[in-house]
N, C-alpha and C. Protein backbone atom coordinates (compact mmCIF):
# COMPACT_ATOMS: atom_id res chain seq x y z
N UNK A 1 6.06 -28.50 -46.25
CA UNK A 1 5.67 -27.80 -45.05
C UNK A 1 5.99 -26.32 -45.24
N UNK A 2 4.72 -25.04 -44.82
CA UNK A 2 5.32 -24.23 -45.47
C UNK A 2 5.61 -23.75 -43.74
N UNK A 3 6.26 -22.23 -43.83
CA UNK A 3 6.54 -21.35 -42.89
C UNK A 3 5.60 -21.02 -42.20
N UNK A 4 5.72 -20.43 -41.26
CA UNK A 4 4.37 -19.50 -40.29
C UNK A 4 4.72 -18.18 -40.69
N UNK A 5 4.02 -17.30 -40.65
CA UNK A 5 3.81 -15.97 -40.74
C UNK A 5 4.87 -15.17 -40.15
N UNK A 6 5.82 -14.62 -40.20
CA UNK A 6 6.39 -13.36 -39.08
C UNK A 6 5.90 -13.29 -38.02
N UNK A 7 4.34 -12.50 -38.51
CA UNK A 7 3.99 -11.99 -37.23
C UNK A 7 3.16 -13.02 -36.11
N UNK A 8 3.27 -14.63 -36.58
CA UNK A 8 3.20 -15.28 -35.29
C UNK A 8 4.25 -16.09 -34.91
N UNK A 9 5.57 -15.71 -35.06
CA UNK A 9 6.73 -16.11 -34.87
C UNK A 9 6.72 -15.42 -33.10
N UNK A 10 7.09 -16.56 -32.33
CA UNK A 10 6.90 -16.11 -30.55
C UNK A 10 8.61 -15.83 -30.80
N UNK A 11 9.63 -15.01 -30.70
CA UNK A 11 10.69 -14.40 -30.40
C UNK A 11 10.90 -13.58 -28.77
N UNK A 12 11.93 -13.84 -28.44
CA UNK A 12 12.57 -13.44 -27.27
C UNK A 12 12.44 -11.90 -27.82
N UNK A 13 12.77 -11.03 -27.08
CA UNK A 13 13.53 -9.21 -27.21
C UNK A 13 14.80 -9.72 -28.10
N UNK A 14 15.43 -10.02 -27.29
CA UNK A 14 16.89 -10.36 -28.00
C UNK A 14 17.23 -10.93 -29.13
N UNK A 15 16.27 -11.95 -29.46
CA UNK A 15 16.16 -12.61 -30.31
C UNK A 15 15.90 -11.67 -32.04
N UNK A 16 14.81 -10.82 -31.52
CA UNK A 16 14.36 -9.74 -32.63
C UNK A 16 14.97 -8.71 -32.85
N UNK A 17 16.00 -8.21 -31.51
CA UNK A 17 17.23 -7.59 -31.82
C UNK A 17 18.21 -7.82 -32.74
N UNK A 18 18.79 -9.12 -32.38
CA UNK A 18 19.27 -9.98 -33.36
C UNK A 18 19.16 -9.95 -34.76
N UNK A 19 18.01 -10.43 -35.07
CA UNK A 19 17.85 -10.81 -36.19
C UNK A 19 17.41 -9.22 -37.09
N UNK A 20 17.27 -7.84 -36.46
CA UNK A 20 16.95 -6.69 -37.12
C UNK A 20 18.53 -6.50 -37.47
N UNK A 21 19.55 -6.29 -36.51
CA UNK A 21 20.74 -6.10 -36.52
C UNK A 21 21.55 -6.86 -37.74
N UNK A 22 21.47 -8.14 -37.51
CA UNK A 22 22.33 -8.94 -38.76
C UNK A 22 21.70 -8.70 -39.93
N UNK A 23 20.47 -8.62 -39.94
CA UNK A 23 19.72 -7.98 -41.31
C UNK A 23 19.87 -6.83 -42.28
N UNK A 24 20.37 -5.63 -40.95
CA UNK A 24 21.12 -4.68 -41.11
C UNK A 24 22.29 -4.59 -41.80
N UNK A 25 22.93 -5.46 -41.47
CA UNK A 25 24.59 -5.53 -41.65
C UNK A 25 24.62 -6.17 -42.85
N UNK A 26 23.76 -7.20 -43.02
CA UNK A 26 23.46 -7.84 -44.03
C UNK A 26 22.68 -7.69 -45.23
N UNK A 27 22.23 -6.33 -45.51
CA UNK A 27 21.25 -6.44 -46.49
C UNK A 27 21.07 -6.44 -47.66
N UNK A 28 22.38 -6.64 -48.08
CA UNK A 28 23.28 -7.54 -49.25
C UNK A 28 22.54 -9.06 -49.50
N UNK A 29 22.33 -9.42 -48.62
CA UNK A 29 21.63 -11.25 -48.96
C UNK A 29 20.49 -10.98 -48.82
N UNK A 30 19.65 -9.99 -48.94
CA UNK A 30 18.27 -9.85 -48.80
C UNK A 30 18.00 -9.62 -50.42
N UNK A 31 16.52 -10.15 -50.65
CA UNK A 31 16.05 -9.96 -52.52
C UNK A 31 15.64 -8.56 -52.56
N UNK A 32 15.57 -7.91 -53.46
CA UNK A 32 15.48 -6.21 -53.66
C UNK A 32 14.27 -5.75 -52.99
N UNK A 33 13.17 -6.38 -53.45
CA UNK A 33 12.10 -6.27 -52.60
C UNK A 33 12.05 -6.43 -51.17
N UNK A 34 13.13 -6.87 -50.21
CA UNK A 34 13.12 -6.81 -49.10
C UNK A 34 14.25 -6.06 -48.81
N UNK A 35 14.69 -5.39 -49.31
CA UNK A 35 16.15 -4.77 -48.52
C UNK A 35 15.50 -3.56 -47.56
N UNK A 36 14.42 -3.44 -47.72
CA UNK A 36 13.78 -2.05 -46.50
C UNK A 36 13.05 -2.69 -44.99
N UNK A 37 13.26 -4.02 -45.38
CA UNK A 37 12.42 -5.04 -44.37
C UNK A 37 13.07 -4.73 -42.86
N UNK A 38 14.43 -5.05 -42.52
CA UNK A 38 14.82 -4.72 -41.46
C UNK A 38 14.80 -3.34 -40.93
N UNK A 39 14.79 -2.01 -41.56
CA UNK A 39 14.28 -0.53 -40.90
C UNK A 39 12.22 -1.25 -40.42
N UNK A 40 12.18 -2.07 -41.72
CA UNK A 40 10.51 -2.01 -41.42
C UNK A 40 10.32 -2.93 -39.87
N UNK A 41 10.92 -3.59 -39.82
CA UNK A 41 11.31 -4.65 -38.97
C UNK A 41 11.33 -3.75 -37.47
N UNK A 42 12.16 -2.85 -37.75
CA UNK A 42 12.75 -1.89 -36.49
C UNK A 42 11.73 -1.08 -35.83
N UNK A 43 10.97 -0.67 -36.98
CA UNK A 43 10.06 0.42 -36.71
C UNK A 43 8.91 -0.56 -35.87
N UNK A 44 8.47 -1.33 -36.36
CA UNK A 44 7.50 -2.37 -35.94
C UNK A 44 7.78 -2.88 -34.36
N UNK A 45 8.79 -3.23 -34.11
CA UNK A 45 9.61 -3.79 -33.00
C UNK A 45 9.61 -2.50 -32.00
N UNK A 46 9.99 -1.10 -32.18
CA UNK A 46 9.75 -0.18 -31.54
C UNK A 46 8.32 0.26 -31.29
N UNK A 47 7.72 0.29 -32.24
CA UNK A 47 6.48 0.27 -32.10
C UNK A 47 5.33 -0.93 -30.60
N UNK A 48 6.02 -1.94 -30.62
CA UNK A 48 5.51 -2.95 -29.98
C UNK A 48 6.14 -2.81 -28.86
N UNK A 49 7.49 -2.26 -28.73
CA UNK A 49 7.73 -1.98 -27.47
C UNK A 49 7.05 -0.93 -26.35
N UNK A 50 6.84 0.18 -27.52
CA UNK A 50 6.48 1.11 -26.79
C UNK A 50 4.96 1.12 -26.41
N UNK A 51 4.03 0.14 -27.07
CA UNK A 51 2.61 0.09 -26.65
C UNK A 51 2.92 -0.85 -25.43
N UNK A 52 3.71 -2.15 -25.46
CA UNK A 52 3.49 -2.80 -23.99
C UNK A 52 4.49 -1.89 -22.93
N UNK A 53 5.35 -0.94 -23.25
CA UNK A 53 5.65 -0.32 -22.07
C UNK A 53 4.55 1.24 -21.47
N UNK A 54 4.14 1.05 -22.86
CA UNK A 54 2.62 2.54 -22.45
C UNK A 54 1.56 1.56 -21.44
N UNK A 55 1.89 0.40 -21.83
CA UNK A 55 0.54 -0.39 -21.54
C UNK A 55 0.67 -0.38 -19.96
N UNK A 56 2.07 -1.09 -19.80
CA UNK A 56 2.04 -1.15 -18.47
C UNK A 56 2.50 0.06 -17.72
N UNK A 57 2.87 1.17 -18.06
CA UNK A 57 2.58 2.49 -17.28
C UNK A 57 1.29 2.40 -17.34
N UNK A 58 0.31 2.34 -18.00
CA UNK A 58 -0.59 2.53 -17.06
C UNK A 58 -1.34 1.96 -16.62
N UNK A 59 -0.69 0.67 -16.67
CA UNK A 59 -1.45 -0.43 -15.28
C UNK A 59 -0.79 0.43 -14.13
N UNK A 60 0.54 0.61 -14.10
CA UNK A 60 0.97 0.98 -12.99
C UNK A 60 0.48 2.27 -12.14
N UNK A 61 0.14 3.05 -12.91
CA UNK A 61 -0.39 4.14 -12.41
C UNK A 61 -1.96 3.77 -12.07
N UNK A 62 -2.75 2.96 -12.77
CA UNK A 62 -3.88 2.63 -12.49
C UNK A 62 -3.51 2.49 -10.82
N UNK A 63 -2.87 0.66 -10.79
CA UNK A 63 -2.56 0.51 -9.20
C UNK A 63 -2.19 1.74 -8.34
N UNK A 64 -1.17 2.80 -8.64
CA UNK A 64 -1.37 3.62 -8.09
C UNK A 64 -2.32 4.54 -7.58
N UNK A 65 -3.06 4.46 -8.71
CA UNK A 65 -4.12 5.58 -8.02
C UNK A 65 -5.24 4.75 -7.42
N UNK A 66 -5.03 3.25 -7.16
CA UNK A 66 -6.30 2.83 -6.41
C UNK A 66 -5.62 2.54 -5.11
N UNK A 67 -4.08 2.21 -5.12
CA UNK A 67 -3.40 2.58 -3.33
C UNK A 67 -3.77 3.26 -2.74
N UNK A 68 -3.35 4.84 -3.60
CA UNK A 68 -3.36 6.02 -2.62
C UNK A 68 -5.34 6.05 -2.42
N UNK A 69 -6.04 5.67 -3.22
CA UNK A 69 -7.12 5.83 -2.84
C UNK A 69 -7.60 4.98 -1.29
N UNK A 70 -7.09 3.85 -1.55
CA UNK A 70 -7.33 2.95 -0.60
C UNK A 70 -6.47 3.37 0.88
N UNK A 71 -5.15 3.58 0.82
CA UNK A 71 -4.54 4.68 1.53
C UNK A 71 -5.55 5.61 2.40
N UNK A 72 -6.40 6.30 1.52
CA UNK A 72 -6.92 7.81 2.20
C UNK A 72 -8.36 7.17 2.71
N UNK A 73 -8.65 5.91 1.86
CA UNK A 73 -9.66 5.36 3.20
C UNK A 73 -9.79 4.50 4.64
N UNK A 74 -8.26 4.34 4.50
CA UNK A 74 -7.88 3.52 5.70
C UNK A 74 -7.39 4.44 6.86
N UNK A 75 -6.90 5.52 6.10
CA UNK A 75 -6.35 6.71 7.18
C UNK A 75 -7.97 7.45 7.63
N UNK A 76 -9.02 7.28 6.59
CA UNK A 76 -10.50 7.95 7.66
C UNK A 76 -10.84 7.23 8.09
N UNK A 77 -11.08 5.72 7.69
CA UNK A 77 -11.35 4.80 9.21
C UNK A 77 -10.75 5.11 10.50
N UNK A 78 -9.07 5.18 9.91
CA UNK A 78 -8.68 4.93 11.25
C UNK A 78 -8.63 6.41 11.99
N UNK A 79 -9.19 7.33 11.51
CA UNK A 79 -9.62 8.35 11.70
C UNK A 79 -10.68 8.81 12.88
N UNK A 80 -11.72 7.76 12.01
CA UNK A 80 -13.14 7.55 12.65
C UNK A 80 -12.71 6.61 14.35
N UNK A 81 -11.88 5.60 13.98
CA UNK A 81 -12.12 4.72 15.02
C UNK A 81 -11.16 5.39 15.95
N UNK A 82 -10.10 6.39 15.67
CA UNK A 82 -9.45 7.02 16.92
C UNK A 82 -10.48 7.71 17.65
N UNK A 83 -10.97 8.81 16.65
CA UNK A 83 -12.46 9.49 17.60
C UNK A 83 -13.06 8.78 18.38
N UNK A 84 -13.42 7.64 18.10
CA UNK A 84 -14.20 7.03 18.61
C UNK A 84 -13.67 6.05 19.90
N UNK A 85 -12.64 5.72 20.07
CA UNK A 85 -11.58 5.74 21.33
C UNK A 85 -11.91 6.37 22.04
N UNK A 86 -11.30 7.89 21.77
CA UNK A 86 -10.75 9.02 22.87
C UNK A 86 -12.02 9.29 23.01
N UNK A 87 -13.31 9.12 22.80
CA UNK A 87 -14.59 9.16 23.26
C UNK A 87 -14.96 8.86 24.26
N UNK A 88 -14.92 7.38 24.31
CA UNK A 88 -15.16 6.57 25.20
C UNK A 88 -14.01 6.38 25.93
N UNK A 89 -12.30 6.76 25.63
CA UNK A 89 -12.11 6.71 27.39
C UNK A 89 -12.04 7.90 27.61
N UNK A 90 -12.59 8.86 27.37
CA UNK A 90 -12.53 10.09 27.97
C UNK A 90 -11.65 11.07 27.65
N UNK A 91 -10.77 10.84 26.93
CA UNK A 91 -10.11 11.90 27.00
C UNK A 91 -9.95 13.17 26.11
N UNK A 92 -11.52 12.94 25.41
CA UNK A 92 -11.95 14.00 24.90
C UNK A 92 -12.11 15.36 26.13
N UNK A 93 -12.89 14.66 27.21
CA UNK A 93 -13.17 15.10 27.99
C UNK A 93 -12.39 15.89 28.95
N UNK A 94 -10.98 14.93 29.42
CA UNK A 94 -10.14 15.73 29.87
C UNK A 94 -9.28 17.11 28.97
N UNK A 95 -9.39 16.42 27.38
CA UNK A 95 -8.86 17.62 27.60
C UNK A 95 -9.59 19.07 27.44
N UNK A 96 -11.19 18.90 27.15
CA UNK A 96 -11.81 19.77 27.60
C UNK A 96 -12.31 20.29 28.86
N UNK A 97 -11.39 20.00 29.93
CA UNK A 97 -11.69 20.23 31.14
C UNK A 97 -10.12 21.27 31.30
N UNK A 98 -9.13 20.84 30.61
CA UNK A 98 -7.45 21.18 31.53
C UNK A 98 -6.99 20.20 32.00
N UNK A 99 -6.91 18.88 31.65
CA UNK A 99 -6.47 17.91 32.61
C UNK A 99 -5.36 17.62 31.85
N UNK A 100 -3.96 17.43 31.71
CA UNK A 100 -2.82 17.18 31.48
C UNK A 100 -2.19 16.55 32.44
N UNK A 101 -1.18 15.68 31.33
CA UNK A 101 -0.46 14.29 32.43
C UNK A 101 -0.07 15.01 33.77
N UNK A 102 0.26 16.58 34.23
CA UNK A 102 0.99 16.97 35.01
C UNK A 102 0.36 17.37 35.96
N UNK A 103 -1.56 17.40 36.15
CA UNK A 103 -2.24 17.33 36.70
C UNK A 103 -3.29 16.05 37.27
N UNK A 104 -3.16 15.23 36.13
CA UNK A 104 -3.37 13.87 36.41
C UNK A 104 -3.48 13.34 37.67
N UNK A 105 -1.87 13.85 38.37
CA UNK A 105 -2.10 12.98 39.73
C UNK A 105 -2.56 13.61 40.04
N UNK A 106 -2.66 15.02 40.62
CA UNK A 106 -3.65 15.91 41.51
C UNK A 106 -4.92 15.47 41.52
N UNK A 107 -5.65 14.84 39.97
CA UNK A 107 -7.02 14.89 39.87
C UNK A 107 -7.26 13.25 40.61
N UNK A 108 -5.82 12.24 40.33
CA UNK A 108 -6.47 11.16 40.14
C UNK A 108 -6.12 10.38 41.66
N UNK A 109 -5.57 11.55 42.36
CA UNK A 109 -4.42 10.87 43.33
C UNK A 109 -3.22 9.97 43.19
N UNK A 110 -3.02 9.61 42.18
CA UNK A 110 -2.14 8.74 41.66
C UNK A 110 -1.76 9.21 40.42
N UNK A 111 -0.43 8.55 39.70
CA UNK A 111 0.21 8.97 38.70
C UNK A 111 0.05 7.93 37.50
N UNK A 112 -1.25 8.75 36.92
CA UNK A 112 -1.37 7.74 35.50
C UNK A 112 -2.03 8.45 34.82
N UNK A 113 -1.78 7.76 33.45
CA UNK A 113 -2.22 8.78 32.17
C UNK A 113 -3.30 8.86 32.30
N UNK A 114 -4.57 9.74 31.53
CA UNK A 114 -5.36 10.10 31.80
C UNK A 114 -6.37 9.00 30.67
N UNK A 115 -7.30 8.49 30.77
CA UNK A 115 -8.03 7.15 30.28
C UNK A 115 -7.64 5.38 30.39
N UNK A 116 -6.09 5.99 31.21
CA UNK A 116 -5.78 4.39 31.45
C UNK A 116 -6.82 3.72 32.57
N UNK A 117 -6.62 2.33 32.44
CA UNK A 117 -6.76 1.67 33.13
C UNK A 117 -7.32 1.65 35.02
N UNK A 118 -5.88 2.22 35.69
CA UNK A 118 -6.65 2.92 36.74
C UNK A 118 -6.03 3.95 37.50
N UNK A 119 -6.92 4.73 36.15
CA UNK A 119 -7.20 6.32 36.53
C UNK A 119 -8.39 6.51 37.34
N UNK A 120 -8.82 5.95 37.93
CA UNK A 120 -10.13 5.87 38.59
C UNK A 120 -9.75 6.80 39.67
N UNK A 121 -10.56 7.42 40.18
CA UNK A 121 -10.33 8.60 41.24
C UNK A 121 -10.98 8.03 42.51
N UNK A 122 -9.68 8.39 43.72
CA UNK A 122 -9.70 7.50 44.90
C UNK A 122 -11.11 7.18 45.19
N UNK A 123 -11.39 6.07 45.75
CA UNK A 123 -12.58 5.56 46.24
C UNK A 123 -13.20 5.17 45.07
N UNK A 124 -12.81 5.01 44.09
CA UNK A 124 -13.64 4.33 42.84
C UNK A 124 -12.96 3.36 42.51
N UNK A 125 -13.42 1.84 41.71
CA UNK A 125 -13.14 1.36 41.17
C UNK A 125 -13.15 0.31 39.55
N UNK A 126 -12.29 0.41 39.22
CA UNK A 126 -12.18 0.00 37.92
C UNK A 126 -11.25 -1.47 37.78
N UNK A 127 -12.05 -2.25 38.45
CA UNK A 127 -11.20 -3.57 38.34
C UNK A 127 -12.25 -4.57 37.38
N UNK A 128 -11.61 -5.47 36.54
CA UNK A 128 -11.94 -5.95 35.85
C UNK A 128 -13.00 -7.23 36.29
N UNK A 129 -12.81 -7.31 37.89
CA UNK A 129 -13.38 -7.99 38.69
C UNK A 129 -14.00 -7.53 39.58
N UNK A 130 -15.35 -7.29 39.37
CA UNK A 130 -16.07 -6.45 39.76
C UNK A 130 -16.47 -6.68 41.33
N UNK A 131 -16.80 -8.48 41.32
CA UNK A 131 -17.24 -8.52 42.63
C UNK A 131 -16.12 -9.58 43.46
N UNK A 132 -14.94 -9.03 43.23
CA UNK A 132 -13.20 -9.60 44.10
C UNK A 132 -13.48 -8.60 44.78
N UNK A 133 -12.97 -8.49 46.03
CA UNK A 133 -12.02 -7.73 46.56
C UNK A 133 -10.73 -7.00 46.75
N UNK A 134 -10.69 -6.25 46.43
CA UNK A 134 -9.12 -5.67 45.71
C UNK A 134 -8.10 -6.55 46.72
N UNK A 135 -8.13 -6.58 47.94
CA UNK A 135 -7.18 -7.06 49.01
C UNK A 135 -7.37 -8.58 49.12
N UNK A 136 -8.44 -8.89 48.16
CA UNK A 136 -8.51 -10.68 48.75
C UNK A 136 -7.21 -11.38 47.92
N UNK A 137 -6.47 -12.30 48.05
CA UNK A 137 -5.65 -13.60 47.32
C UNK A 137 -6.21 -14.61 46.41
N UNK A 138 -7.04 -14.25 46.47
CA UNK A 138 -8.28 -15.72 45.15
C UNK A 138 -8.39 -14.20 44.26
N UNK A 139 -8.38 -15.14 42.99
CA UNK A 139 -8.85 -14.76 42.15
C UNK A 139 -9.50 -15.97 41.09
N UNK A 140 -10.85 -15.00 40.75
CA UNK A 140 -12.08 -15.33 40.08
C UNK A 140 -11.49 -15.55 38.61
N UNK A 141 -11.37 -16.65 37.94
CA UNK A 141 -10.84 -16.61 36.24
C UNK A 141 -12.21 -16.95 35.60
């Protein structure tokens, strides 16, 4: 039965640490033709380290730069869909009029923020139940 190759020998880190190190120390029991094997060993081993740690910098930076991308499109959605809020309840409007919380009640007769709920200005209404009676006890589900 012969050997497998070195280079498809599956080794731990530690393992190839190991065995560069005692090789080192050892290179007295190595045949003449191999006594340069463990520097060759080292170089190789550094070598392999440093392509899978290049490798995965730049997976990592890849992911990074598709976050922050994804990041800067979730912040213009939510960009888009705030505009598109303060549109429709108005308060684009107020504040192109002067209307601030501290005028609010003046405008609204009552004390509420300006696009809530019911900000409706006296004699109007904004009930979710259109045809209740604000004063009746039944309610329509």
């Amino acid at each position: 039965m012969s050997n497998p190759p070195v280079s498809s020998l599956q080794l731990t880190e530690d393992q190839v640490l190991f065995l560069i190190t005692f090789m080192h120390q050892h290179t007295d029991l190595l045949p003449p033709q191999r006594r340069n094997l463990p520097a060759v060993l080292a170089r190789q081993h550094r070598s392999s380290l440093r392509s899978s740690y290049n490798a995965r910098l730049n997976e990592l930076e890849r992911r990074e730069r598709e976050l922050a991308q994804r990041e800067r499109e979730l912040e213009r959605r939510l960009m888009e869909v705030d505009g598109h809020v303060r549109g429709v309840s108005g308060l684009e409007k107020d504040r192109e009029v002067g209307v601030t919380p501290a005028n609010q009640k003046e405008r609204n007769g009552k004390d509420t923020p300006p696009g809530s709920f019911n900000s409706a200005a006296p004699g109007e209404s904004h009930s979710i139940y259109p045809c209740r009676d604000q004063n009746s006890s039944h309610r329509i589900l």
